[in-house]
Each structure stands twice: as C-alpha cells, then as structure tokens.
N, C-alpha and C. Protein backbone atom coordinates (compact mmCIF):
# COMPACT_ATOMS: atom_id res chain seq x y z
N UNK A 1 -13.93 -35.27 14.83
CA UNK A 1 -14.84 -34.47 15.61
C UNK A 1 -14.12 -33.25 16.21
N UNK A 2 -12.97 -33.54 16.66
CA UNK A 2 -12.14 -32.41 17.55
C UNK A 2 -11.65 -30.80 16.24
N UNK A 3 -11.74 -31.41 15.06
CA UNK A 3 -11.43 -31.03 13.83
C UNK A 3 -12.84 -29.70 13.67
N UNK A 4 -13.56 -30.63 13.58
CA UNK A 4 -14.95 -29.80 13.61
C UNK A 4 -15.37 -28.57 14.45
N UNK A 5 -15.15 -29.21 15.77
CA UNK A 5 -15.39 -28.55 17.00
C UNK A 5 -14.52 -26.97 17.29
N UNK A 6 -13.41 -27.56 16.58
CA UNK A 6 -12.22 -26.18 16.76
C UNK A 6 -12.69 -25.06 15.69
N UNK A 7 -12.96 -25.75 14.26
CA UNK A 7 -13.18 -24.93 13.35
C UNK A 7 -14.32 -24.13 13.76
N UNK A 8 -15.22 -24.55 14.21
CA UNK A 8 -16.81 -24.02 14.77
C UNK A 8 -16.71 -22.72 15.50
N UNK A 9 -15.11 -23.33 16.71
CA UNK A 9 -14.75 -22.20 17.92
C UNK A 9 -14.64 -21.01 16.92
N UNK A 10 -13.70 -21.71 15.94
CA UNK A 10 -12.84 -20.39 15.73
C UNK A 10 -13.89 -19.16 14.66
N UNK A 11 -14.73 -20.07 14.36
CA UNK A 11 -15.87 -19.13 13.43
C UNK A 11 -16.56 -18.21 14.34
N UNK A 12 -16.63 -18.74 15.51
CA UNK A 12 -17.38 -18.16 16.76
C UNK A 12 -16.53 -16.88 17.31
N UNK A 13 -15.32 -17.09 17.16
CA UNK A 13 -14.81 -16.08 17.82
C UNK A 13 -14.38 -14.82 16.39
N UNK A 14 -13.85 -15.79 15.13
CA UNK A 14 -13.94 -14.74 14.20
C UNK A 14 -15.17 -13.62 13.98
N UNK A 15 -16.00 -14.26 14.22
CA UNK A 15 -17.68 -13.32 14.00
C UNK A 15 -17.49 -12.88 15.35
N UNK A 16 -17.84 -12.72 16.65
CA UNK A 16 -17.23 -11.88 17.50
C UNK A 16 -16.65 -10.83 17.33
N UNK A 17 -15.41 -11.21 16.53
CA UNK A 17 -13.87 -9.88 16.37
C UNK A 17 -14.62 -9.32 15.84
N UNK A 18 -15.24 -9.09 14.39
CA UNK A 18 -15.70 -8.55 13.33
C UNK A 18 -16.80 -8.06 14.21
N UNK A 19 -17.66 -8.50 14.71
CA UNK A 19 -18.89 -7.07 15.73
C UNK A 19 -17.92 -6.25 16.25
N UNK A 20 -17.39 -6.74 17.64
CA UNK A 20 -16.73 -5.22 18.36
C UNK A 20 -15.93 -5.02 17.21
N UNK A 21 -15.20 -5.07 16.27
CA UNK A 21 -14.23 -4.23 15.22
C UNK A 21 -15.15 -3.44 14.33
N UNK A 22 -16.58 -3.65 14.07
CA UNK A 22 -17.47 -2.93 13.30
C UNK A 22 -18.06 -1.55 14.21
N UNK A 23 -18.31 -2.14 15.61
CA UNK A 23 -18.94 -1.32 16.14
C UNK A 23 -17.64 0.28 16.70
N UNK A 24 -16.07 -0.51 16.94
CA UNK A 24 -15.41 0.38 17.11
C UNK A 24 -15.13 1.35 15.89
N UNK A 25 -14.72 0.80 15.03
CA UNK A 25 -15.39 1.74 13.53
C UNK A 25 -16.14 2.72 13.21
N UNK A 26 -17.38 2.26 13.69
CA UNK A 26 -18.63 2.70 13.46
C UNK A 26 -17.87 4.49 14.52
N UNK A 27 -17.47 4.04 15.78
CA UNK A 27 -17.45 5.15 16.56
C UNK A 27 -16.37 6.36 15.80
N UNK A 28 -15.46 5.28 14.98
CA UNK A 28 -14.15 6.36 14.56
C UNK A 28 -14.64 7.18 13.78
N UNK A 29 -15.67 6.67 12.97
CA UNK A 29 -16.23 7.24 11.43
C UNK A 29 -17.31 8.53 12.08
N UNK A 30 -17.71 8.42 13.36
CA UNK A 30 -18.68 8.99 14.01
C UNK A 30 -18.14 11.00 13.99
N UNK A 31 -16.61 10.46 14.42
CA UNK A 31 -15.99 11.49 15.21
C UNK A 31 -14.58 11.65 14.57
N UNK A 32 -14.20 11.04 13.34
CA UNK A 32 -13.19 11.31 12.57
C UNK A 32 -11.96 11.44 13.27
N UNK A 33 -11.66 10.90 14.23
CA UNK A 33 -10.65 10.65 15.60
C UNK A 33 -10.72 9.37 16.24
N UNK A 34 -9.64 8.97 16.52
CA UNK A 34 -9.32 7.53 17.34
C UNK A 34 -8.87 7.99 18.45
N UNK A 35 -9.16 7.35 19.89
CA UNK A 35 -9.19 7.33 21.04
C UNK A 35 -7.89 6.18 21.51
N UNK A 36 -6.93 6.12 22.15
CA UNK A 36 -5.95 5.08 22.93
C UNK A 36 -7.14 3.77 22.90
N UNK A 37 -7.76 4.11 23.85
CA UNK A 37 -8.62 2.38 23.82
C UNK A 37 -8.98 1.96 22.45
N UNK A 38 -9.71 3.02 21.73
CA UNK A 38 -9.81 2.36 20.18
C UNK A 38 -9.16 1.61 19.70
N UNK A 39 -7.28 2.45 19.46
CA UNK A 39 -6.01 2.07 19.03
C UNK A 39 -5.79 0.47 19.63
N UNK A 40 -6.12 0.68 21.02
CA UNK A 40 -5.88 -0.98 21.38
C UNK A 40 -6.72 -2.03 21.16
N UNK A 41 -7.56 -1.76 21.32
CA UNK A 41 -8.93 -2.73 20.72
C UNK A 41 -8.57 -3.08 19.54
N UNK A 42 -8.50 -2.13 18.54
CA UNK A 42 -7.73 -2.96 17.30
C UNK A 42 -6.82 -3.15 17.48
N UNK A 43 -5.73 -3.35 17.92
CA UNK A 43 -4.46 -3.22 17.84
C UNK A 43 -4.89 -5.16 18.35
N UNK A 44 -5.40 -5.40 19.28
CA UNK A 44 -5.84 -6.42 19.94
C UNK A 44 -6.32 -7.64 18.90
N UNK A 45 -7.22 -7.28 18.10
CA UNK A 45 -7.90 -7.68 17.13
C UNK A 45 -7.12 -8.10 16.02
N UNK A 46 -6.57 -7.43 15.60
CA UNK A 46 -5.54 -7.16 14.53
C UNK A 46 -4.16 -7.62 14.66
N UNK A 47 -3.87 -7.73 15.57
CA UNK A 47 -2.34 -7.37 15.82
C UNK A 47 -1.31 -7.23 15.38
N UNK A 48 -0.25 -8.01 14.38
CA UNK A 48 0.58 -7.01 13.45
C UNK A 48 -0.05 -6.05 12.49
N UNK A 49 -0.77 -6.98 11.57
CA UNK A 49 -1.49 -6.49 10.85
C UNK A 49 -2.04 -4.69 10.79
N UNK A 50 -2.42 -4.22 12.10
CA UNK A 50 -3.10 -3.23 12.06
C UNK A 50 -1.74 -2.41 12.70
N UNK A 51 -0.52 -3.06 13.58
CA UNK A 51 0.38 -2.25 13.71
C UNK A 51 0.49 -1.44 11.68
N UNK A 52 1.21 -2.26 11.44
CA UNK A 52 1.66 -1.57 9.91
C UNK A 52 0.94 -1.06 9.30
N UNK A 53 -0.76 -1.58 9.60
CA UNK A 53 -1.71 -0.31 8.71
C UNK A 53 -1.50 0.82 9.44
N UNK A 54 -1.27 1.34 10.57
CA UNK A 54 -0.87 2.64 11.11
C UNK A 54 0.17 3.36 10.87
N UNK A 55 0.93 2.43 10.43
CA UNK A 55 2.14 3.21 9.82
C UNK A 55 1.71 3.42 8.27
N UNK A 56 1.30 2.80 7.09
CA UNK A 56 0.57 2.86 5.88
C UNK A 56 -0.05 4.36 6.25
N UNK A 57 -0.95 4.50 6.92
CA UNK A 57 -2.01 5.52 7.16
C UNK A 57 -0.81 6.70 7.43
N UNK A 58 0.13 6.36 8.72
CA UNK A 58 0.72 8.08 8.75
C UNK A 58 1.54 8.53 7.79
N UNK A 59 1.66 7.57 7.07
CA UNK A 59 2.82 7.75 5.58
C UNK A 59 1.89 8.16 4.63
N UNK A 60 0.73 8.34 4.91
CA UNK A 60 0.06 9.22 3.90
C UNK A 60 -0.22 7.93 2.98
N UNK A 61 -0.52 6.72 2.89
CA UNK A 61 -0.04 5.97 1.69
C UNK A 61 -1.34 5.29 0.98
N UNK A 62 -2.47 5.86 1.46
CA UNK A 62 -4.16 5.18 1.38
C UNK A 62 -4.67 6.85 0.21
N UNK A 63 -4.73 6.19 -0.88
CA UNK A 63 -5.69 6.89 -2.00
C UNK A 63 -6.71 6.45 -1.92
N UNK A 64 -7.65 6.83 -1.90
CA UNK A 64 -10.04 6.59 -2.40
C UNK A 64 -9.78 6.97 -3.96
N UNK A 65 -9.72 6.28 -4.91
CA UNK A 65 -10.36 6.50 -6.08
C UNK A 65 -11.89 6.74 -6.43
N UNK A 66 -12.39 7.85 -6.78
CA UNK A 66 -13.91 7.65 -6.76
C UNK A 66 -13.97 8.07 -8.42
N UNK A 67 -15.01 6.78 -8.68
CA UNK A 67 -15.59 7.51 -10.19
C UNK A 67 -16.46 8.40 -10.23
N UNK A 68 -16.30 9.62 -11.23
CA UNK A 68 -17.18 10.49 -10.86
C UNK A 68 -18.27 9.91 -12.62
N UNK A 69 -19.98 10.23 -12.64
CA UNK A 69 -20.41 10.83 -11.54
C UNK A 69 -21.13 10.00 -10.41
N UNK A 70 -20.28 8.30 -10.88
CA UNK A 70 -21.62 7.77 -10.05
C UNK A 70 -21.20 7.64 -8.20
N UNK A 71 -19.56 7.85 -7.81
CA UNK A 71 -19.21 8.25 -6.98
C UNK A 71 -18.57 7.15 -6.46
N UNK A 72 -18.68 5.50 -7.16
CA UNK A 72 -18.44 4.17 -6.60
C UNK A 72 -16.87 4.55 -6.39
N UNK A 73 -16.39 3.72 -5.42
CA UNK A 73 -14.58 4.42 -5.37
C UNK A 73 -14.24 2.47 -5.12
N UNK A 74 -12.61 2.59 -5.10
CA UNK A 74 -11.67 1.60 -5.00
C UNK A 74 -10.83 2.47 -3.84
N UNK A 75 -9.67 1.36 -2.49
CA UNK A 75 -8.90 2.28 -2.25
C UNK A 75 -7.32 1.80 -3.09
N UNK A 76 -6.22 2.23 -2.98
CA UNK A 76 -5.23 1.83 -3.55
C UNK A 76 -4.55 2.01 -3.02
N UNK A 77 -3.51 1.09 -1.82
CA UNK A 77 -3.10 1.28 -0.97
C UNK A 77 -1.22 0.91 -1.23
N UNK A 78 -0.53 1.27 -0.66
CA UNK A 78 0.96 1.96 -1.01
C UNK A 78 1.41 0.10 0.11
N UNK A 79 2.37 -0.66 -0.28
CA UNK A 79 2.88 -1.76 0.28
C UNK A 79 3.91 -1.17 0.93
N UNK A 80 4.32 -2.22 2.14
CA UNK A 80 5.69 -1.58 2.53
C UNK A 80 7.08 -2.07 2.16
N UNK A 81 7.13 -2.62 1.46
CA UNK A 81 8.43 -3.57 0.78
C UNK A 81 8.85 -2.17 -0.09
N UNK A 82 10.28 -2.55 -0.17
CA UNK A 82 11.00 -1.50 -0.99
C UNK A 82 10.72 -1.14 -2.10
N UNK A 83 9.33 -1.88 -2.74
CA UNK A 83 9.23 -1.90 -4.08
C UNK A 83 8.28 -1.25 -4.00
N UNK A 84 7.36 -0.65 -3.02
CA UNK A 84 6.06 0.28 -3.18
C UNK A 84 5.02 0.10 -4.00
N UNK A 85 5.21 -1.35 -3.87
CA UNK A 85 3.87 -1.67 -4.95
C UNK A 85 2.72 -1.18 -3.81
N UNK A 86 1.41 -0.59 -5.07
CA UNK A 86 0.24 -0.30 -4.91
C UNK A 86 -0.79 -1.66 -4.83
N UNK A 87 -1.64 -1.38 -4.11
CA UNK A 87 -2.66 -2.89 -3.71
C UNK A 87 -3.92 -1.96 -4.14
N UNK A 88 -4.48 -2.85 -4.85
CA UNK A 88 -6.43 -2.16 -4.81
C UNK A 88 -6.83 -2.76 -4.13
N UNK A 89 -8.13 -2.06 -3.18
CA UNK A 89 -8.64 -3.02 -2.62
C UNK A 89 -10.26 -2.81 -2.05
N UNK A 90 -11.05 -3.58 -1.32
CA UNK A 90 -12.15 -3.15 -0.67
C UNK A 90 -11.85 -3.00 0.47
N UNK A 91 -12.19 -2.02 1.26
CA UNK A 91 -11.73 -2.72 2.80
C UNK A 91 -12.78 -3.15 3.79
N UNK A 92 -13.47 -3.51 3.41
CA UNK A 92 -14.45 -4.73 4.17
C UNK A 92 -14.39 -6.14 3.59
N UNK A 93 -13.86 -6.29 2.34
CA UNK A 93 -14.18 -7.70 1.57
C UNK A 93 -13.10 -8.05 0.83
N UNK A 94 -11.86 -7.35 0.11
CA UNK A 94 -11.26 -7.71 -0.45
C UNK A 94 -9.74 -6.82 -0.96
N UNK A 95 -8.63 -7.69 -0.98
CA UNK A 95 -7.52 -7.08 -1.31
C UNK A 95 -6.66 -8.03 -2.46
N UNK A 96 -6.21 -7.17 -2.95
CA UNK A 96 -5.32 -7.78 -4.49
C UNK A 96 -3.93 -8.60 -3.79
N UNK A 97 -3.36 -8.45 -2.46
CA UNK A 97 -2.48 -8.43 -2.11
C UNK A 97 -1.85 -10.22 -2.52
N UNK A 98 -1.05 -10.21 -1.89
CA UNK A 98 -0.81 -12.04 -1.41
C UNK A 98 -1.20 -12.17 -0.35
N UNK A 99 -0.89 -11.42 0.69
CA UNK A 99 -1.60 -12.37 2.14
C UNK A 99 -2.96 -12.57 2.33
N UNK A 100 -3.58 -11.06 1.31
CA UNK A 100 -5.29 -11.69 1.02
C UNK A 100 -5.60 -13.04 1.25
N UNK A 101 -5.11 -13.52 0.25
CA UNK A 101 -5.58 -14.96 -0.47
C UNK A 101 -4.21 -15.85 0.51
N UNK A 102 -3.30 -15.78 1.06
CA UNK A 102 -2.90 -16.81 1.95
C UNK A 102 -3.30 -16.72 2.88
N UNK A 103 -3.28 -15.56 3.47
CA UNK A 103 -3.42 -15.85 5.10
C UNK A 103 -5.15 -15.78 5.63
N UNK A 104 -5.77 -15.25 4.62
CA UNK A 104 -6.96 -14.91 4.64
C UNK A 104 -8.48 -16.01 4.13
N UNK A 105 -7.79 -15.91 2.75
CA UNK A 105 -9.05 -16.80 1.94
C UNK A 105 -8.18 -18.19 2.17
N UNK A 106 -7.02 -18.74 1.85
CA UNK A 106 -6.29 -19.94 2.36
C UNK A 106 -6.90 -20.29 3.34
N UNK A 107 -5.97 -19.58 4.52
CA UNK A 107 -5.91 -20.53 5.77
C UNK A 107 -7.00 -20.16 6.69
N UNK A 108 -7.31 -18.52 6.62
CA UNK A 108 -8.28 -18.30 7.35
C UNK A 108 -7.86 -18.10 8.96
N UNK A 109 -6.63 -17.33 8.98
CA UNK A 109 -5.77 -16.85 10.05
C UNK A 109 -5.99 -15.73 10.25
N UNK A 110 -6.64 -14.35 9.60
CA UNK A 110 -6.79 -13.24 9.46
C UNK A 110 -7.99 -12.84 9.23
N UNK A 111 -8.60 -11.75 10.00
CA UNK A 111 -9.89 -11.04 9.18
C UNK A 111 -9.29 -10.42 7.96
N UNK A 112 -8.31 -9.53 8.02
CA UNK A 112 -8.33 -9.06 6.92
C UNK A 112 -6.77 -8.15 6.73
N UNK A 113 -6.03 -7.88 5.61
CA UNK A 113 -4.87 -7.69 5.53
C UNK A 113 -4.53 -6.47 6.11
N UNK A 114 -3.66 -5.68 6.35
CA UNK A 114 -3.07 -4.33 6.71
C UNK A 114 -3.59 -3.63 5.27
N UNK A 115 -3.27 -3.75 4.54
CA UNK A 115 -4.19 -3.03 3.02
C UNK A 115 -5.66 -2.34 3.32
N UNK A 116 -6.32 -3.82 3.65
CA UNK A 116 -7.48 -3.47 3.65
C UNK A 116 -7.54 -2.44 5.63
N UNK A 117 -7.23 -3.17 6.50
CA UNK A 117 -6.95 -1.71 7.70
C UNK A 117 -6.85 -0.60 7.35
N UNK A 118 -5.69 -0.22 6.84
CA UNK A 118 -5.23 0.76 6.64
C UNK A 118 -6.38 1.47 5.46
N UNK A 119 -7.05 0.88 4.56
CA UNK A 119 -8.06 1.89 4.16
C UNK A 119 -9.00 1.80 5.02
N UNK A 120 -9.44 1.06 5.60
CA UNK A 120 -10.89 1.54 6.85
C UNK A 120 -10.40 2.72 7.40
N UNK A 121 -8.96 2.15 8.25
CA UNK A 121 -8.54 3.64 9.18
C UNK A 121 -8.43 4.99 8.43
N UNK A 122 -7.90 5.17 7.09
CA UNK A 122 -7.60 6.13 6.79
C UNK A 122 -9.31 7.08 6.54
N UNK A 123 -9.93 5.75 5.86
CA UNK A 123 -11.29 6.52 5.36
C UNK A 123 -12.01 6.81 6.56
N UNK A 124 -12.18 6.23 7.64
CA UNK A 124 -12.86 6.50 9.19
C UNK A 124 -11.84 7.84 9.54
N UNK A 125 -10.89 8.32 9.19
CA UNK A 125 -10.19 9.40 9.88
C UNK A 125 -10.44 10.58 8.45
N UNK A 126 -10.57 10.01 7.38
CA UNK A 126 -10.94 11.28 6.39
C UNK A 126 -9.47 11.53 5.99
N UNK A 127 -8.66 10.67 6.39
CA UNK A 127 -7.35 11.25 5.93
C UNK A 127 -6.71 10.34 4.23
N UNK A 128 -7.55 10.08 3.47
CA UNK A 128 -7.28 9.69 2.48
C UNK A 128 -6.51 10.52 1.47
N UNK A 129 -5.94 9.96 0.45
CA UNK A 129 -5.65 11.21 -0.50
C UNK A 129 -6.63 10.72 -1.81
N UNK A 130 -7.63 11.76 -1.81
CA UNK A 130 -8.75 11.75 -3.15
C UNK A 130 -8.15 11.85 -4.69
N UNK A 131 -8.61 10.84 -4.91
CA UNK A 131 -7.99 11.19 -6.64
C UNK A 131 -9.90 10.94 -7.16
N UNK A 132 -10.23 11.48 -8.25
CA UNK A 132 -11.42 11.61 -8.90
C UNK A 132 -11.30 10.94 -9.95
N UNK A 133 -11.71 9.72 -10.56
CA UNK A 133 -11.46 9.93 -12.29
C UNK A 133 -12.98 9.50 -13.14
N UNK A 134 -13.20 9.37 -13.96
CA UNK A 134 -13.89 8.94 -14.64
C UNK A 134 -14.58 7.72 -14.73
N UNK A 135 -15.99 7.89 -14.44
CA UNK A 135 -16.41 5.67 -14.28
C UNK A 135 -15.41 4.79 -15.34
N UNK A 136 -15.56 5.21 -16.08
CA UNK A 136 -14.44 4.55 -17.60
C UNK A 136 -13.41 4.33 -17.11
N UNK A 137 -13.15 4.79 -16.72
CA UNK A 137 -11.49 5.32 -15.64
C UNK A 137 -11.41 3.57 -15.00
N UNK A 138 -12.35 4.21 -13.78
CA UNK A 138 -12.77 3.59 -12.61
C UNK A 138 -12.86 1.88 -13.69
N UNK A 139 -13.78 1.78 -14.16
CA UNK A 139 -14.55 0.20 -14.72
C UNK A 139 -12.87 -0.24 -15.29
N UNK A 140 -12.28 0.36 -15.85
CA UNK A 140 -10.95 0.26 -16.73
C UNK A 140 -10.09 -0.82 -15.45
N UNK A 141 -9.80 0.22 -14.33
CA UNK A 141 -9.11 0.08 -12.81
C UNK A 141 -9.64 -1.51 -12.55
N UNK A 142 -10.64 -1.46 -12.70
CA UNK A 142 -11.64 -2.58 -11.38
C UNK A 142 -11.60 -3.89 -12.52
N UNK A 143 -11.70 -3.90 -14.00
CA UNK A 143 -11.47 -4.91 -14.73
C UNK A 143 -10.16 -5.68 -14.71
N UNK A 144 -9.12 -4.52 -14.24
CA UNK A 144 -8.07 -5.57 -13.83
C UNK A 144 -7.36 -6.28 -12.82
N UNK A 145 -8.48 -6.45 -11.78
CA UNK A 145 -8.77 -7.26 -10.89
C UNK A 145 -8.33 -8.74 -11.28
C-alpha cells in the first residue's frame, strides 16, 4: 500500500511541475526573453538537468531541423561529453539520449533530459541555429530513430 501511495504522490507532484513549467514557457515564448525568477523556477524544477541545458543553449549547441515544404522540424542537440555527440530529439516527448530512457522512461526520476531543455529554451528564446532540408531529408533523419 505505502508502495502505491508514494507512486500516486509522486504522479501528483510530477503533473504539477509540468503545469507551472508549461505555463513558465508559455511566458518565455511570449517575449523571447527569460526573466531571473523564470531562470529559477526552472532551475527549481529541473535542477541539474536544466543547469547544463543553459550552458548547451549559450554554446550555441541546439539546431531546429525543419523539412521544407511541410515545415515539421526535429531539434538536434550537441552532448557535453568530449565526444560531441549530437542527440535528436522532441522537446516535449522525446530524446535519443541514454538518460531519456534511464532516468526518464526507466525510473521515472526526471521530466525530461537537458537535450530535450535545452531545445525548449533555445526555441522559446529563438536562438536556435536553423538548418532547412528536404521532407526526404527530414523522413530519412526521423527513420533512424
């Protein structure tokens, strides 16, 4: 029962995070600028996690792939390990990463990885770097998921 009861809390408070983290969003995307309280609110929410998507973001390291012409995009986000591997990802639902799927779809310790942060923040600030390619392109990209 105590098993139950905790898991329940913690769904309760995960859905919580995810409103105020949607609604603070909602404000960044409003005004293409983050505010100190913003920064902490996530920072709060998030907490390593969204430290290092801020660093991802000022390193320039968040591409939007968009297929042209139907406009659907992927982001492709730059890792921080010495090896600079690239992550595709959604950033509301899904990342190629490893901690995706451990810390996330596993255990269920995380809303969601620094990958996927770091493209919300970058795309809520407009500071992406646009690459354009071709749906073919794009369907090519997303099949090797």
């Amino acid at each position: 029962m105590l098993i139950k009861v905790t898991n329940r809390q913690n769904e309760v408070r995960m859905s919580a995070s995810i409103l105020v983290a949607e609604a603070v969003w909602k404000d960044i995307e409003s005004t293409c600028s983050v505010s100190n309280d913003q920064l902490s609110i996530l920072l709060f929410l998030f907490g390593k996690n969204f430290e290092r998507a801020t660093r991802i973001v000022d390193q320039r390291g968040v591409k939007r792939i968009s297929g042209e012409p139907s406009g659907r995009f992927i982001f492709q986000v730059v890792g921080e390990s010495r090896r600079k591997e690239e992550y595709f990802c959604f950033a509301e639902c899904y990342c190629a990463c490893y901690s995706f799927f451990y810390d996330i779809v596993n255990r269920g310790e995380q809303l969601c990885c620094k990958h996927q942060l770091a493209a919300r923040l970058a795309a809520s600030l407009g500071t992406c770097i646009e690459v354009k390619v071709s749906d073919e392109k794009l369907a090519l990209l997303l099949s090797k998921l």
